[in-house]
C-alpha atoms as a PDB file:
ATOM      1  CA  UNK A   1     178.675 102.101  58.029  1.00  0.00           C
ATOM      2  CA  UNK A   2     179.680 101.882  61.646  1.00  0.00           C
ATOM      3  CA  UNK A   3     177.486 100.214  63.869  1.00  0.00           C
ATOM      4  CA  UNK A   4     177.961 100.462  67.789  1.00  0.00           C
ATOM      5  CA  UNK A   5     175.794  98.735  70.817  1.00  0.00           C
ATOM      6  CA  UNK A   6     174.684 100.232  73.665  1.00  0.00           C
ATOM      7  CA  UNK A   7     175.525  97.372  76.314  1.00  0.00           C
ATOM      8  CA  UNK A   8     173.435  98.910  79.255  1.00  0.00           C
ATOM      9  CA  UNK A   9     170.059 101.020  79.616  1.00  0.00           C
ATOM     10  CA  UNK A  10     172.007 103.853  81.832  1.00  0.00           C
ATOM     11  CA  UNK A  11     174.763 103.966  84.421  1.00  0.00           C
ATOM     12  CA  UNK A  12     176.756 101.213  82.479  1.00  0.00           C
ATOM     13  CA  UNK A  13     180.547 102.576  81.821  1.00  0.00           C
ATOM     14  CA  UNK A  14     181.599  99.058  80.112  1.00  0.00           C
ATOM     15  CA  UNK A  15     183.333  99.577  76.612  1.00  0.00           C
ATOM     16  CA  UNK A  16     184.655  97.269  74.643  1.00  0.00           C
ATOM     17  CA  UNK A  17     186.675  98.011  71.756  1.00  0.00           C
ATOM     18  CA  UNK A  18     185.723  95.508  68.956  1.00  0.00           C
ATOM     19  CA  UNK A  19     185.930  95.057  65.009  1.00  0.00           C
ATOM     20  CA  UNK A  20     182.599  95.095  63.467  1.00  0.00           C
ATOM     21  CA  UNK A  21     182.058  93.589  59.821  1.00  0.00           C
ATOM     22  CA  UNK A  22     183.166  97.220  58.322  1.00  0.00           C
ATOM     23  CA  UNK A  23     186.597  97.030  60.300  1.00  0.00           C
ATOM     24  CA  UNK A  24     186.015 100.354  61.728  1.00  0.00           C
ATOM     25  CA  UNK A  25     184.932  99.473  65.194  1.00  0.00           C
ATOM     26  CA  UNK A  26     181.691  97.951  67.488  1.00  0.00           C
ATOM     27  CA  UNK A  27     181.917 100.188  70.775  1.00  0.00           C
ATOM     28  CA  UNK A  28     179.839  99.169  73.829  1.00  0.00           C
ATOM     29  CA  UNK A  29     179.490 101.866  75.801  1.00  0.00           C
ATOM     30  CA  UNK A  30     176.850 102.891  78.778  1.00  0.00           C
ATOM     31  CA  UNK A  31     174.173 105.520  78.263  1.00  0.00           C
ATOM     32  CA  UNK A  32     175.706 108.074  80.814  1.00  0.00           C
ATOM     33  CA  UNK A  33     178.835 108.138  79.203  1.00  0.00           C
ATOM     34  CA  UNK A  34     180.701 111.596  78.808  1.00  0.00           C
ATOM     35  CA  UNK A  35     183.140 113.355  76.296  1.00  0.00           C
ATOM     36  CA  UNK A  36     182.681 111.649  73.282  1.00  0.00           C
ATOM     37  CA  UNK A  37     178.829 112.539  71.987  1.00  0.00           C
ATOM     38  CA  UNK A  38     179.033 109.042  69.561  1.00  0.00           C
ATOM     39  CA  UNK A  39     178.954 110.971  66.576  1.00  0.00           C
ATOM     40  CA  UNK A  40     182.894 110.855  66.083  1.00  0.00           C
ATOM     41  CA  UNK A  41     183.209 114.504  67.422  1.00  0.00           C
ATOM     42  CA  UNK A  42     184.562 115.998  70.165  1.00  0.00           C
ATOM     43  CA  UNK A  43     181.667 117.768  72.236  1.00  0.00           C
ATOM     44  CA  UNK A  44     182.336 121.197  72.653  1.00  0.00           C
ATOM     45  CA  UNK A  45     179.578 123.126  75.453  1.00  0.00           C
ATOM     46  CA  UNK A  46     180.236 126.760  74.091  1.00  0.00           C
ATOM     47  CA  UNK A  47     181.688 127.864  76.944  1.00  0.00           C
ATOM     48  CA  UNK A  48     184.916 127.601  76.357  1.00  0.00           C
ATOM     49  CA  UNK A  49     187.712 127.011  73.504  1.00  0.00           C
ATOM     50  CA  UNK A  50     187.767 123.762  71.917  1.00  0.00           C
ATOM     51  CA  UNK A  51     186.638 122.163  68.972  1.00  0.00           C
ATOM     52  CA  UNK A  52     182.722 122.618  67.566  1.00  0.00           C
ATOM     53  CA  UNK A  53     181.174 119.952  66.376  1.00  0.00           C
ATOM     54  CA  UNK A  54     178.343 119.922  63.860  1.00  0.00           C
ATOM     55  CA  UNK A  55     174.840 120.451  65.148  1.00  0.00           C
ATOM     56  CA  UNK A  56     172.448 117.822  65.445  1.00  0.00           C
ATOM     57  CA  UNK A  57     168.899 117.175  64.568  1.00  0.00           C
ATOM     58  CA  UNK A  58     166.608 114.533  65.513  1.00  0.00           C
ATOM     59  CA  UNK A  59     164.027 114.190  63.789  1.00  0.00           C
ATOM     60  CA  UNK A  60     160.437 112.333  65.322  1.00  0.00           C
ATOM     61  CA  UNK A  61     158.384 110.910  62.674  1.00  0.00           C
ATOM     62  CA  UNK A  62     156.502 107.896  61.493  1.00  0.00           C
ATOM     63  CA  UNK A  63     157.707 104.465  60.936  1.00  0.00           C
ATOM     64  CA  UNK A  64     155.083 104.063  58.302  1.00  0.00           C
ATOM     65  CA  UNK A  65     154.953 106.706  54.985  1.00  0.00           C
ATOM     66  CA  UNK A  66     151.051 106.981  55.689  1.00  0.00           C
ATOM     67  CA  UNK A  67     148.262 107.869  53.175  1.00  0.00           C
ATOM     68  CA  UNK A  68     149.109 111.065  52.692  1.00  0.00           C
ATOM     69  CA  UNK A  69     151.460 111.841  49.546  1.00  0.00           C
ATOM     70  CA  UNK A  70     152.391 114.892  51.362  1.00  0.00           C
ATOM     71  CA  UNK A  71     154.087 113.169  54.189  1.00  0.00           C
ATOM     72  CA  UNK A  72     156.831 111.927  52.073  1.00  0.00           C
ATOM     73  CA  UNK A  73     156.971 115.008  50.433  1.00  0.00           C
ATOM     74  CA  UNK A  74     157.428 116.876  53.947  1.00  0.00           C
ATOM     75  CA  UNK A  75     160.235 114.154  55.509  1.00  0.00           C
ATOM     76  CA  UNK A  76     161.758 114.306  52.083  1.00  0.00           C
ATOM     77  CA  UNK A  77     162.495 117.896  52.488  1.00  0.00           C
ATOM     78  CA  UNK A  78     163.154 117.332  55.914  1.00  0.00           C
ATOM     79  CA  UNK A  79     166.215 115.475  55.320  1.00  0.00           C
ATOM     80  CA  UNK A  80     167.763 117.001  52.667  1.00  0.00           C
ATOM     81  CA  UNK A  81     167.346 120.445  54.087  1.00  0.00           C
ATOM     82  CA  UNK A  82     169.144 119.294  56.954  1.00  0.00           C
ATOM     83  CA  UNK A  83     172.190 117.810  55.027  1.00  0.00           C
ATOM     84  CA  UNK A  84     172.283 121.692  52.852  1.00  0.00           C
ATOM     85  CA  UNK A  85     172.717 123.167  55.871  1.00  0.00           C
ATOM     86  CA  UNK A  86     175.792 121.118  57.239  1.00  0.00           C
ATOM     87  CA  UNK A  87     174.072 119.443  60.116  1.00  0.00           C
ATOM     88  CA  UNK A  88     173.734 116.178  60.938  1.00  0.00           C
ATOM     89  CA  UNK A  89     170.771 113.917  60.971  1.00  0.00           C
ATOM     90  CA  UNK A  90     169.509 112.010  64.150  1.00  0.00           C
ATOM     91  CA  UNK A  91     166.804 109.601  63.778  1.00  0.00           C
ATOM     92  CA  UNK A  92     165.015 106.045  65.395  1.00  0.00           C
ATOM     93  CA  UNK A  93     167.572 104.324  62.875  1.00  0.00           C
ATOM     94  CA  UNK A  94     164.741 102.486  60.843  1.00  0.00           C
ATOM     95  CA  UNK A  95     164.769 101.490  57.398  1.00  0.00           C
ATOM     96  CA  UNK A  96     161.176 101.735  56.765  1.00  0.00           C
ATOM     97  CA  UNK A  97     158.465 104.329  56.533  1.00  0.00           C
ATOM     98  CA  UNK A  98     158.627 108.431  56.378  1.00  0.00           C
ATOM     99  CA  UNK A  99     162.102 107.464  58.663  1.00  0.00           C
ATOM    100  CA  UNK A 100     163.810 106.071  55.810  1.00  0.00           C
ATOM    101  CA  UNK A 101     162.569 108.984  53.340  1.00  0.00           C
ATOM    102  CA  UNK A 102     163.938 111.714  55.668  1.00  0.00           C
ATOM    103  CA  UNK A 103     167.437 109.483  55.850  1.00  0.00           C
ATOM    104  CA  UNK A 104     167.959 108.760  52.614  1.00  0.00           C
ATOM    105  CA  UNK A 105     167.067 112.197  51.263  1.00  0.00           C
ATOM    106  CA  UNK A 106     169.788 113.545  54.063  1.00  0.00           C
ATOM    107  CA  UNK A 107     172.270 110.603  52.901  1.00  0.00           C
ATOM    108  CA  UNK A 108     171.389 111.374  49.211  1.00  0.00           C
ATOM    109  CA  UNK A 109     172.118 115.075  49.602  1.00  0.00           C
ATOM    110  CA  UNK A 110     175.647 114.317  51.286  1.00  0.00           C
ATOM    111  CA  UNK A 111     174.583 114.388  54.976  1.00  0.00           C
ATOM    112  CA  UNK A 112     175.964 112.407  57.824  1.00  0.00           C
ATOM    113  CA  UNK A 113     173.437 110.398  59.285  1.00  0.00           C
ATOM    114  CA  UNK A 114     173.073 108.947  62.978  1.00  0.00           C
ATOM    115  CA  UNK A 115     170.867 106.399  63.615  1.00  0.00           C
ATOM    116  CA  UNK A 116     169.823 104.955  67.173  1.00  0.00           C
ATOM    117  CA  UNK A 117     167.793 101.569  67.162  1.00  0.00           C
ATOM    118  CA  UNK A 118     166.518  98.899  69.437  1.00  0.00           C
ATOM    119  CA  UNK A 119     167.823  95.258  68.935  1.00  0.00           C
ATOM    120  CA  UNK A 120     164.153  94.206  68.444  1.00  0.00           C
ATOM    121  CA  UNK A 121     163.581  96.831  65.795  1.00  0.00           C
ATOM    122  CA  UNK A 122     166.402  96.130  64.225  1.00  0.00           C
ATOM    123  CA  UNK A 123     164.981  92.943  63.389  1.00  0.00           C
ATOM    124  CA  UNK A 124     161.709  94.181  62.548  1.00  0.00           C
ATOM    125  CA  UNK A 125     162.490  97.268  61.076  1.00  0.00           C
ATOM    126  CA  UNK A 126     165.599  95.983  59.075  1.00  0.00           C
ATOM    127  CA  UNK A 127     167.659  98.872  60.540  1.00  0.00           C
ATOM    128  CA  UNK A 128     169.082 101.122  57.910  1.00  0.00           C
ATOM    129  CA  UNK A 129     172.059 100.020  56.102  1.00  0.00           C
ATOM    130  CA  UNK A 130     173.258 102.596  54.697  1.00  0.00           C
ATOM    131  CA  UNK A 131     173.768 105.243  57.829  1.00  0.00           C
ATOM    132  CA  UNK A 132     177.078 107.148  58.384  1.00  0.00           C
ATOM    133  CA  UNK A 133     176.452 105.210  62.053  1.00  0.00           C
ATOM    134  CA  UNK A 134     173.929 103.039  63.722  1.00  0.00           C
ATOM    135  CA  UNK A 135     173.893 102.518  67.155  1.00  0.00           C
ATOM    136  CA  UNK A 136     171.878  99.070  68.336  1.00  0.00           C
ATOM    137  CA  UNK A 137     170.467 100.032  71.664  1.00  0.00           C
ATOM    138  CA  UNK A 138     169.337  97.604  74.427  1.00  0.00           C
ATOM    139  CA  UNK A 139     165.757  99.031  74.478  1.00  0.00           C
ATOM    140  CA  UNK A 140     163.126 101.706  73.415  1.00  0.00           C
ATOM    141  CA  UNK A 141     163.756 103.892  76.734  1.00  0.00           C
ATOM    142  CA  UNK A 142     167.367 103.736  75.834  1.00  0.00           C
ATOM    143  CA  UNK A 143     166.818 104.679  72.201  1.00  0.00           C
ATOM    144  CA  UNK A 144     164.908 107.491  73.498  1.00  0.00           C
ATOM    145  CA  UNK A 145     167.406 108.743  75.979  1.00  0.00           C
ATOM    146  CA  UNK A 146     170.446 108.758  73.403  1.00  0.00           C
ATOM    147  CA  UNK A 147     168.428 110.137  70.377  1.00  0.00           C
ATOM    148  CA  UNK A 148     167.716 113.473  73.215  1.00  0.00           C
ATOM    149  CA  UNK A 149     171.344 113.123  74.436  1.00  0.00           C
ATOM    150  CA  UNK A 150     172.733 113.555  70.777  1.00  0.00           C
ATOM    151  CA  UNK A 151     170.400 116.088  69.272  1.00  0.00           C
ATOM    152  CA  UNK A 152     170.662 119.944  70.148  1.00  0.00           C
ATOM    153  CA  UNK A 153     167.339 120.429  69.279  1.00  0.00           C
ATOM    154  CA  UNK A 154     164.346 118.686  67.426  1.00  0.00           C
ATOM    155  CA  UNK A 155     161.949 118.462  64.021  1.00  0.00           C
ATOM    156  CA  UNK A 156     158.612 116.456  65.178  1.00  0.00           C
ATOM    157  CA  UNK A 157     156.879 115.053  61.628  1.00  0.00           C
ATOM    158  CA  UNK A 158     153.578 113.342  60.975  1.00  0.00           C
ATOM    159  CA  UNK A 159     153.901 109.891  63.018  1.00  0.00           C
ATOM    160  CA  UNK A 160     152.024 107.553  65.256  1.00  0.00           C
ATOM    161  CA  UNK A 161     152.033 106.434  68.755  1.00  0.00           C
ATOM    162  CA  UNK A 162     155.919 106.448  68.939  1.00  0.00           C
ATOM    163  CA  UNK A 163     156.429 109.953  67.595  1.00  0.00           C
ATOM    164  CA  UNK A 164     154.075 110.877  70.102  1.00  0.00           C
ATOM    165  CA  UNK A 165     155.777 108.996  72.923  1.00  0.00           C
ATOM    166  CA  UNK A 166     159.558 110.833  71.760  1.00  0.00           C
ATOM    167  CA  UNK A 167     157.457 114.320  71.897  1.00  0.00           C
ATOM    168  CA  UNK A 168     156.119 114.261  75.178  1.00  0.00           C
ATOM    169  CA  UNK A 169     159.341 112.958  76.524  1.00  0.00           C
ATOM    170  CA  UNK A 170     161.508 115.989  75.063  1.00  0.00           C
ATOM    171  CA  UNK A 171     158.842 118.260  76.249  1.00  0.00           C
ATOM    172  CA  UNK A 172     158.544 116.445  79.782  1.00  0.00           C
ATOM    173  CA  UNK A 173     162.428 116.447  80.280  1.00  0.00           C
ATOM    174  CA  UNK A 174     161.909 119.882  79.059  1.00  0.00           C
ATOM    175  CA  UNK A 175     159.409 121.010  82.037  1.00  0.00           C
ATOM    176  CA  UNK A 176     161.332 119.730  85.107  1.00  0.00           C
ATOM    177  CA  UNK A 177     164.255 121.581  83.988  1.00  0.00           C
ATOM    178  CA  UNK A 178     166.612 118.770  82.283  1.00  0.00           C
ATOM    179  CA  UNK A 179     167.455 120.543  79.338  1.00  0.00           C
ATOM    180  CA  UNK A 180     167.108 123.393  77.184  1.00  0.00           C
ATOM    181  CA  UNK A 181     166.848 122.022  73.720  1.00  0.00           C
ATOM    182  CA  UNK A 182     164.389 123.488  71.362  1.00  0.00           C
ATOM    183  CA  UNK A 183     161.367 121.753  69.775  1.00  0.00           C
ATOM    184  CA  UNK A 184     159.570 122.617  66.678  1.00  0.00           C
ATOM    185  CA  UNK A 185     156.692 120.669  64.481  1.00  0.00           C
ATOM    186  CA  UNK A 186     156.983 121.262  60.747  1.00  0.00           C
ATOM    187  CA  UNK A 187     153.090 121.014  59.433  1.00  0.00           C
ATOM    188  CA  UNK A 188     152.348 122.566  57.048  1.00  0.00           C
ATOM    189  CA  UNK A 189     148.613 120.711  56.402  1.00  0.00           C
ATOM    190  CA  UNK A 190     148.039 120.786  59.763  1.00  0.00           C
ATOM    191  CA  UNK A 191     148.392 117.446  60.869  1.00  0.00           C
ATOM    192  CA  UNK A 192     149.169 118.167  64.289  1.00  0.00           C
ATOM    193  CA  UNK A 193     146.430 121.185  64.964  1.00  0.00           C
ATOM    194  CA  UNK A 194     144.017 118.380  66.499  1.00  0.00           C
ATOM    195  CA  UNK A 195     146.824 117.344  69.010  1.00  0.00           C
ATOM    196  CA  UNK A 196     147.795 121.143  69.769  1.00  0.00           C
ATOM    197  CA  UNK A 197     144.038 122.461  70.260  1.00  0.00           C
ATOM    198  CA  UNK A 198     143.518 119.232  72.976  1.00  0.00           C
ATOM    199  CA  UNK A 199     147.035 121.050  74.364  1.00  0.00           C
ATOM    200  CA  UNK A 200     145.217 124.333  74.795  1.00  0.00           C
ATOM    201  CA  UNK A 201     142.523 122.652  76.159  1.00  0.00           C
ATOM    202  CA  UNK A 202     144.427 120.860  78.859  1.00  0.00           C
ATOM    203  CA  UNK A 203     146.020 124.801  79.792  1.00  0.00           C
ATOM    204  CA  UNK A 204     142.500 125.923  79.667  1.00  0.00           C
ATOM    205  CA  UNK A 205     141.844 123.332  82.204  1.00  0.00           C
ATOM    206  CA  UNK A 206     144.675 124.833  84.417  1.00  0.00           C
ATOM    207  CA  UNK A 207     146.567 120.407  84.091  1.00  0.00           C
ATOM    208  CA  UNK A 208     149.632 122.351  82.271  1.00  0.00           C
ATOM    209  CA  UNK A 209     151.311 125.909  82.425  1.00  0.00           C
ATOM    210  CA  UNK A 210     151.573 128.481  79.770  1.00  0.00           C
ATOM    211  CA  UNK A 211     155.026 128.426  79.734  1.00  0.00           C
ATOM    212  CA  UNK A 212     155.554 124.487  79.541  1.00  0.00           C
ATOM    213  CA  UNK A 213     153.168 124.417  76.644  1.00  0.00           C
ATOM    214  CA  UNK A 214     155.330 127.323  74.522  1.00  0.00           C
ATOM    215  CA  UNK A 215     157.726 125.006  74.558  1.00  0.00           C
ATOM    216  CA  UNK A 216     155.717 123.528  71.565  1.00  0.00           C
ATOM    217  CA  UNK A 217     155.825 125.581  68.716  1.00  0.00           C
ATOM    218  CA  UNK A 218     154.075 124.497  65.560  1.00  0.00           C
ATOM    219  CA  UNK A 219     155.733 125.933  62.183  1.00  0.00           C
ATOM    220  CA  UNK A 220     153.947 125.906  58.225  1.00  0.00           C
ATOM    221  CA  UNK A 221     157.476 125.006  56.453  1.00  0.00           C
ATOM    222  CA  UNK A 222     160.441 122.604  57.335  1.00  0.00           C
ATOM    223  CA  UNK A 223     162.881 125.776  56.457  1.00  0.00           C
ATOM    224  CA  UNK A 224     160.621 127.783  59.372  1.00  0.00           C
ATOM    225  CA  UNK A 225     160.963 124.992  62.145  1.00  0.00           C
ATOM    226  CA  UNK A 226     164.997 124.362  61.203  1.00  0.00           C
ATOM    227  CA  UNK A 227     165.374 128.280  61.938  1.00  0.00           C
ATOM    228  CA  UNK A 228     163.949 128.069  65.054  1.00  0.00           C
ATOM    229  CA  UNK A 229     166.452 125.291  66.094  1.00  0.00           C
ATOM    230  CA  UNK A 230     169.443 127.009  64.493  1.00  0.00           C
END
């Protein structure tokens, strides 16, 4: 496994090129960096010739596997659906709860694997040690900002407070025009319908547009939501 840290929360620009424990490298790089997308390809817009790179998912979900046996069931999928169709996995990096389940099914199902953790997590979480990379960030805005910077589009999955918080940012980032990536919720027992009806309600209450709320889009089956961010 390769594991790089982030040595600044944006701005930074510093890299040092050291030998981790696997010999393959422990970059420190700043979070505005450009060219090199940490996933050890080239990054290639689209608009122009040059090499493609494999797309990227990150994936929001819970830290914990919940009491539901269908959440496991669901981030299971997740992952290894994923992995079958030649993309690559971004996730919070954890080795615990429905985030390990949707790595290791990717990992077990031949994926590549990107993981992007806090130092303090790392120690609480136990980051996961079996990742194709893991990238030890200085903080949870950080983690945040490079799981968005990485991903060309992303699966939200049952989770808590921090799923939550990495929703609201994409969508946020979304409305004032920082990027176009596309968002989908795979929920199929309608965990999320409670969150989405308060949504409608806030719309209803003229606090958010139409359009920024579209930008939500709710979807019964994990092979459903991965279409939409084909």
């Amino acid at each position: 496994m390769t594991v790089a840290t982030t040595g600044a929360s944006a701005g930074g620009g510093r890299d040092d090129d050291r030998r981790g424990d696997d010999g393959r490298g422990d970059h420190r790089h700043g979070g505005d960096r450009r060219g090199d997308d940490g996933r050890g390809y080239e990054a290639h817009d689209g608009r122009g010739s040059g090499p493609r790179r494999k797309r990227a998912i990150a994936v929001f979900c819970g830290a914990k596997t919940g009491n539901e046996p269908g959440f496991r069931t669901l981030a299971s999928e997740a992952g290894r659906t994923i992995a079958e169709r030649g993309w690559t996995l971004v996730y919070g990096g954890g080795g615990v709860g429905l985030m390990a389940v949707t790595a290791d099914a990717a990992l077990a199902a031949g994926g590549e694997v990107v993981g992007v953790i806090p130092d303090l997590l790392m120690r609480r979480e136990a980051g996961h040690p079996g990742l194709t990379r893991l990238e030890i960030v200085t903080d949870m805005a950080v983690r945040k900002q490079r799981l968005i910077e990485l991903a060309d589009g992303f699966l939200i999955l049952p989770g808590g407070f921090g799923t939550l918080d990495e929703l609201f940012e994409v969508v946020t980032l979304r409305q004032l025009g920082l990027h176009e990536k596309p968002l989908a919720l795979a929920d199929p027992d309608g965990y999320w319908s409670l969150l989405l009806q308060h949504c409608r309600a806030m719309e209803r209450a003229g606090l958010v547009a139409s359009q920024d709320l579209t930008t939500i889009e709710s979807f019964a089956s994990v092979r459903e939501a991965l279409d939409r961010l084909a």
